[in-house]
Protein backbone atom coordinates (compact mmCIF):
# COMPACT_ATOMS: atom_id res chain seq x y z
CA UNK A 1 -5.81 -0.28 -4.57
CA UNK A 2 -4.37 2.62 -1.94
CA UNK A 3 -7.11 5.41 -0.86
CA UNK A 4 -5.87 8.47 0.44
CA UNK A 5 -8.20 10.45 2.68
CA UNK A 6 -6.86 14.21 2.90
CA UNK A 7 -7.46 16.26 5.73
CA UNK A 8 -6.87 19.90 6.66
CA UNK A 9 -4.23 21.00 4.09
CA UNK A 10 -4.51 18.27 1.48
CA UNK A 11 -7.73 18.49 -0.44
CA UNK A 12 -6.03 17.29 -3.61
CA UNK A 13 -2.54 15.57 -4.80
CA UNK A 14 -1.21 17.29 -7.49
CA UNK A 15 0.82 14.38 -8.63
CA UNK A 16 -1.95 12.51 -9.52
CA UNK A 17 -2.95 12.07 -12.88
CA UNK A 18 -6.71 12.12 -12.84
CA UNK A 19 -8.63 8.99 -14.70
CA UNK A 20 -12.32 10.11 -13.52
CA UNK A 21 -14.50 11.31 -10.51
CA UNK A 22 -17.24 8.67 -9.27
CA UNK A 23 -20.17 9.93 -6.96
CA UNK A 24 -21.15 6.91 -4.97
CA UNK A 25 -24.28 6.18 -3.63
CA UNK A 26 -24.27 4.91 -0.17
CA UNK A 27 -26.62 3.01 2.04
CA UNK A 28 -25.53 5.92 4.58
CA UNK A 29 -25.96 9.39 3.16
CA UNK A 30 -23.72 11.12 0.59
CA UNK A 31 -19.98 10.56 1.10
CA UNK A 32 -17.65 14.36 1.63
CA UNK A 33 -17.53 14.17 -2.18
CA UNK A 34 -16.65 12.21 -5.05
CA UNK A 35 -14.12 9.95 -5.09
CA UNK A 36 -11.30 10.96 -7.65
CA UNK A 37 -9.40 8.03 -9.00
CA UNK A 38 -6.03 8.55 -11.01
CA UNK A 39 -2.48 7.46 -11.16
CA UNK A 40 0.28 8.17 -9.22
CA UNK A 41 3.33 6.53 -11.03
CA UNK A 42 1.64 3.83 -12.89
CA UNK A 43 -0.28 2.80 -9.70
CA UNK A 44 -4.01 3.49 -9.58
CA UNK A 45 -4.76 5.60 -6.53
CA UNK A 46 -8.36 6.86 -5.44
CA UNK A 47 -8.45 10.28 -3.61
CA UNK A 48 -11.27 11.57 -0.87
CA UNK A 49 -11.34 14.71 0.78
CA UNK A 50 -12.79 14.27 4.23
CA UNK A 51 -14.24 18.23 4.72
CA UNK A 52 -15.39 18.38 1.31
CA UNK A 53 -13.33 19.71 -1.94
CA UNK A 54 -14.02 23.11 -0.87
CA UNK A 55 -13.08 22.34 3.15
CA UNK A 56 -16.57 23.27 3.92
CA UNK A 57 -17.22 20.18 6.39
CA UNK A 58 -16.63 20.54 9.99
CA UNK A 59 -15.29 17.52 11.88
CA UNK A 60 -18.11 16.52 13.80
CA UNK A 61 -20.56 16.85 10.46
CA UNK A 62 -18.18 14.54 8.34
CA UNK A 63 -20.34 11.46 7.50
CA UNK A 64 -17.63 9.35 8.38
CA UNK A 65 -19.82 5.98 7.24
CA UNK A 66 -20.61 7.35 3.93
CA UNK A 67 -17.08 8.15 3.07
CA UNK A 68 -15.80 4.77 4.61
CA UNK A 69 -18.49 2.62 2.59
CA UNK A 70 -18.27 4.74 -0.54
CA UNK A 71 -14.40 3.66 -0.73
CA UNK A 72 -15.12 -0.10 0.37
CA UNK A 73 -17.55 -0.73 -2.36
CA UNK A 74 -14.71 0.31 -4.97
CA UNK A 75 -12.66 -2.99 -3.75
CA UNK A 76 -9.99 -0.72 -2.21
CA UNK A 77 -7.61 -2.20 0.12
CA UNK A 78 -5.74 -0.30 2.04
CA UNK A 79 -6.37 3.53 3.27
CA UNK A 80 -4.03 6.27 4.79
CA UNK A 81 -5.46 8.78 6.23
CA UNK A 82 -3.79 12.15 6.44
CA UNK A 83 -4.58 14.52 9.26
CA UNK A 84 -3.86 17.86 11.46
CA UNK A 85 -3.32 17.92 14.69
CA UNK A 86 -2.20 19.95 17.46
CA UNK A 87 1.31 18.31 19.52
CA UNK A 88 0.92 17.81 22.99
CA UNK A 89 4.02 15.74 23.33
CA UNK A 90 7.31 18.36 24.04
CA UNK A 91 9.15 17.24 20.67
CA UNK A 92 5.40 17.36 18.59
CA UNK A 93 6.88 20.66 17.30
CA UNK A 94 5.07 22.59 14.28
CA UNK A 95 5.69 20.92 11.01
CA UNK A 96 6.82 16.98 12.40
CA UNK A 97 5.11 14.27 10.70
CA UNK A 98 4.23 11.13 13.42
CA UNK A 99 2.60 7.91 11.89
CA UNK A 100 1.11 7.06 15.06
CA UNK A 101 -0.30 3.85 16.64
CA UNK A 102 -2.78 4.48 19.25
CA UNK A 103 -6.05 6.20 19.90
CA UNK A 104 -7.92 7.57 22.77
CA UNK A 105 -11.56 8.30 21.80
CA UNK A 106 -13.45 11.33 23.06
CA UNK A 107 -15.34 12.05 20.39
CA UNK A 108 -19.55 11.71 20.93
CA UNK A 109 -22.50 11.77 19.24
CA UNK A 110 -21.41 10.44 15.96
CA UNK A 111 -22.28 7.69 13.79
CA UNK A 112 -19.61 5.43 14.65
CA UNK A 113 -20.76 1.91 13.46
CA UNK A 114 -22.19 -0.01 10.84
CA UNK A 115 -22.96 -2.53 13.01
CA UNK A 116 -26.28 -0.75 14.23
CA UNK A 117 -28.91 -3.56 15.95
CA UNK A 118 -32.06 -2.89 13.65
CA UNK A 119 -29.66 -3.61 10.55
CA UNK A 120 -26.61 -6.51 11.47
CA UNK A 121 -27.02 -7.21 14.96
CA UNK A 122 -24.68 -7.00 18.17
CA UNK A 123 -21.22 -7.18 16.74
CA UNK A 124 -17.94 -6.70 18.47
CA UNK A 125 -14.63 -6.01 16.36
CA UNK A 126 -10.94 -6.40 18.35
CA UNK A 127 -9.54 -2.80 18.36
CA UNK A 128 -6.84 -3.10 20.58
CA UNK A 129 -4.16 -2.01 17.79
CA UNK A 130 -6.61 0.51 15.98
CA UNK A 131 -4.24 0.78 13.04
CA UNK A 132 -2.95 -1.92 10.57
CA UNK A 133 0.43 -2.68 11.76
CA UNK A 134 1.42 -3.60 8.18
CA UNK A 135 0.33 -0.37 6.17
CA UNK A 136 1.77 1.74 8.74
CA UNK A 137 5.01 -0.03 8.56
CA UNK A 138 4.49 0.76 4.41
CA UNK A 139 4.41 4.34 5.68
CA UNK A 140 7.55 4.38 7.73
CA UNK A 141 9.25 2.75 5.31
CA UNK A 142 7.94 5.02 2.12
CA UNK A 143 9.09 8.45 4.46
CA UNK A 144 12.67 6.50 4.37
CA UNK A 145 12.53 5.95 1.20
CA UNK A 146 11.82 9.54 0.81
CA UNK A 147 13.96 10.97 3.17
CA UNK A 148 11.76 12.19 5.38
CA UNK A 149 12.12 12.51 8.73
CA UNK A 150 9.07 11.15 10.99
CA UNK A 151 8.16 10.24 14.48
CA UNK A 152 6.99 6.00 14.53
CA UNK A 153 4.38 6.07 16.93
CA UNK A 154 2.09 8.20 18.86
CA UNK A 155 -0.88 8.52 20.47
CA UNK A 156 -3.65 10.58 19.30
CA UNK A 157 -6.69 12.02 21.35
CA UNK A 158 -9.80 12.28 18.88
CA UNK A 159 -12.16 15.38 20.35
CA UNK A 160 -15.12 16.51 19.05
CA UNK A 161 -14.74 19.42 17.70
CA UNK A 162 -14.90 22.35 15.62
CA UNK A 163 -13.34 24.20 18.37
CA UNK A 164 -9.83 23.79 20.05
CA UNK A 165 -9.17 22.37 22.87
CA UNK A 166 -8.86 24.52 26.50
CA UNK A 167 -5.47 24.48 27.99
CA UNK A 168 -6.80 22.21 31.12
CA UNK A 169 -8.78 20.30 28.89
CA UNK A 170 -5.21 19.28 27.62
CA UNK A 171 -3.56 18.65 30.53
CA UNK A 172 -6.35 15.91 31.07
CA UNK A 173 -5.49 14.60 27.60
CA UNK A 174 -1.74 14.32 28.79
CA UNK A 175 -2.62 12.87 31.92
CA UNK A 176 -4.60 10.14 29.76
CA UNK A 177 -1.71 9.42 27.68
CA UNK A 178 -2.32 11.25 24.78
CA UNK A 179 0.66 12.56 22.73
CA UNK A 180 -1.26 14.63 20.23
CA UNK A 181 -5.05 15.69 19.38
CA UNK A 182 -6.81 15.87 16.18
CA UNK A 183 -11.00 15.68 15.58
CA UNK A 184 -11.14 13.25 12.53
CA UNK A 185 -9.35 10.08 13.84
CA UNK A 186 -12.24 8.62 15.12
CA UNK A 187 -14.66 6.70 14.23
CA UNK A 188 -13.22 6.49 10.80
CA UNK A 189 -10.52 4.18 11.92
CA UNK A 190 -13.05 1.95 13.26
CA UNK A 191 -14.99 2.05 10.69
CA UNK A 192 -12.22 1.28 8.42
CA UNK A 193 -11.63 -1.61 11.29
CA UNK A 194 -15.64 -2.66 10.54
CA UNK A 195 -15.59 -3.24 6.81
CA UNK A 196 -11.96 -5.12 6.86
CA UNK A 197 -10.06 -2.36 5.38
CA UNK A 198 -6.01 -2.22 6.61
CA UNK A 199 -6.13 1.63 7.61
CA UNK A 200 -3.12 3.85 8.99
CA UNK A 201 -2.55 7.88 9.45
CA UNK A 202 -0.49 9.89 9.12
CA UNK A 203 -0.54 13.16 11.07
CA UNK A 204 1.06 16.26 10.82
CA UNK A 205 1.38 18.24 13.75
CA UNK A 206 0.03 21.90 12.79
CA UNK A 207 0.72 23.69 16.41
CA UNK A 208 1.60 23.10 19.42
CA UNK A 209 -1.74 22.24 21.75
CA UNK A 210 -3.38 24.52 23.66
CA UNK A 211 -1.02 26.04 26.66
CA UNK A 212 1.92 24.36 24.93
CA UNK A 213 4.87 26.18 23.42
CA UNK A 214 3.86 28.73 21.17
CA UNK A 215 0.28 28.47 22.21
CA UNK A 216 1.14 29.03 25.36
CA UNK A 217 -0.94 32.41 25.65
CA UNK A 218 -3.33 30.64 22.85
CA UNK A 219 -3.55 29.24 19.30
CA UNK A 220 -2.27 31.33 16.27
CA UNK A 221 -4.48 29.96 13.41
CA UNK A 222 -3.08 32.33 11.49
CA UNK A 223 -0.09 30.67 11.02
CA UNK A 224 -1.39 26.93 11.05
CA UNK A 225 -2.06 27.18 7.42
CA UNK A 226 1.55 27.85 6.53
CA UNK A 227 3.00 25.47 8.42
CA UNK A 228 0.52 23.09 6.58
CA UNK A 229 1.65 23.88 3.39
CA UNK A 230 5.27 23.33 3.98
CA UNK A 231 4.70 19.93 6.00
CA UNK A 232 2.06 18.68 2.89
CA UNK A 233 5.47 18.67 0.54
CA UNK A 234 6.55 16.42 2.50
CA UNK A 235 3.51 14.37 2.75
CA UNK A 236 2.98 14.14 -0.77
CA UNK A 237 6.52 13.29 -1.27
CA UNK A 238 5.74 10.25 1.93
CA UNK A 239 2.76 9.11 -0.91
CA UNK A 240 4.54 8.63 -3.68
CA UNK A 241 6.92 6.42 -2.22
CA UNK A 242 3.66 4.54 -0.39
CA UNK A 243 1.92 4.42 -3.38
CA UNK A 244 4.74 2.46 -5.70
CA UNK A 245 5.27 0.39 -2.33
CA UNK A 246 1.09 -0.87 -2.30
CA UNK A 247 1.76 -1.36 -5.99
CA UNK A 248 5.01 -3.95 -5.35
């Protein structure tokens, strides 16, 4: 079964058919909310959104274990997360869709494993390709199927969070090699990583970053939102071709 975790601008898919709404108990805290299962289709589907239904959880409060867990214990498979961020990269314009495939951690003082030493000991997992080559492949191929255009590949800077980045602070992400910078990637792809689930993103690019194009002279969050809502068409659209795809 496909989980969708929506992000800033998709707190629910409005082609799902909705089955039920399961709160799950976790050994970790409550999970953003429940987990809404339906059908997208024909294809069962189960639906989380990461700040809460109401977008009332900030980045750095999401309990990023509880939601991961909660969606494990329902025997789900394979997870796409879908996320804002700003575009650091010169052709991350407003509105472009990138399915990237690397990550650059800056992100601190979360919970970020279940592998704590009290509870399951000293474990090491192999992140060096953070997301599962084969799902995002699924997602390429679904926005193709869709025709919609995306970038393949990308790498995104996860920050901490709730507030945007400083124009230096960006020029040090650049300098890093990061193409784009969001505050949800992480640790919930490692997580995912943890508990064997195949996880990818896909991230819409809601502005450029901070000194960059149009935020140049700063960011206009006044306009994020509507560029949200016209790239989340598309994103939906990118779903339900993903969606029959996990099903085949």
């Amino acid at each position: 079964m496909l989980a969708i975790i929506g992000g800033s601008g998709l707190t629910q898919l409005s082609t799902m058919e909705v089955t039920r709404r399961l709160v799950v108990r976790t050994p970790y805290g409550e999970p953003s909310g429940a987990l809404t299962f339906g059908r997208i289709h024909d294809r069962e589907v189960v639906f989380l959104a990461r700040h809460g239904y109401g977008h009332t959880i900030p980045p750095h409060d999401v309990n990023y274990r509880a939601n991961i867990w909660a969606l494990h214990s329902q025997q789900v498979r394979n997870v796409v997360s879908v996320a804002s961020v700003g575009g650091i990269r010169a052709d991350l314009a407003p509105g472009t869709i990138v399915v990237p495939d690397q990550i650059i951690d800056y992100t601190h003082g979360r919970a970020f494993t279940f592998y704590n030493a009290s509870e399951r000991g000293v474990t090491h997992i192999d992140f060096t390709h953070p997301y599962c080559e084969q799902l995002r492949q699924r997602c390429l191929r679904a926005a193709q199927l869709a025709g919609e255009a995306v970038i393949a590949g990308g790498v995104y800077a996860a920050t901490q969070g709730p507030r945007l980045e400083t124009a230096a602070e960006i020029n040090r992400l650049e300098r890093d090699g990061a193409e784009m910078v969001g505050m949800t990637g992480m640790p919930e792809a490692a997580l995912a990583r943890e508990v064997g689930l195949c996880y990818a993103a896909i991230a819409v690019v809601a502005n450029h970053a901070a000194g960059r194009g149009t935020s140049a002279g700063g960011v206009h969050l006044e306009e994020v939102h509507a560029v949200l809502q016209a790239a989340m068409s598309k994103v939906k659209n990118i779903l339900e071709r993903l969606v029959a795809l996990d099903g085949d």
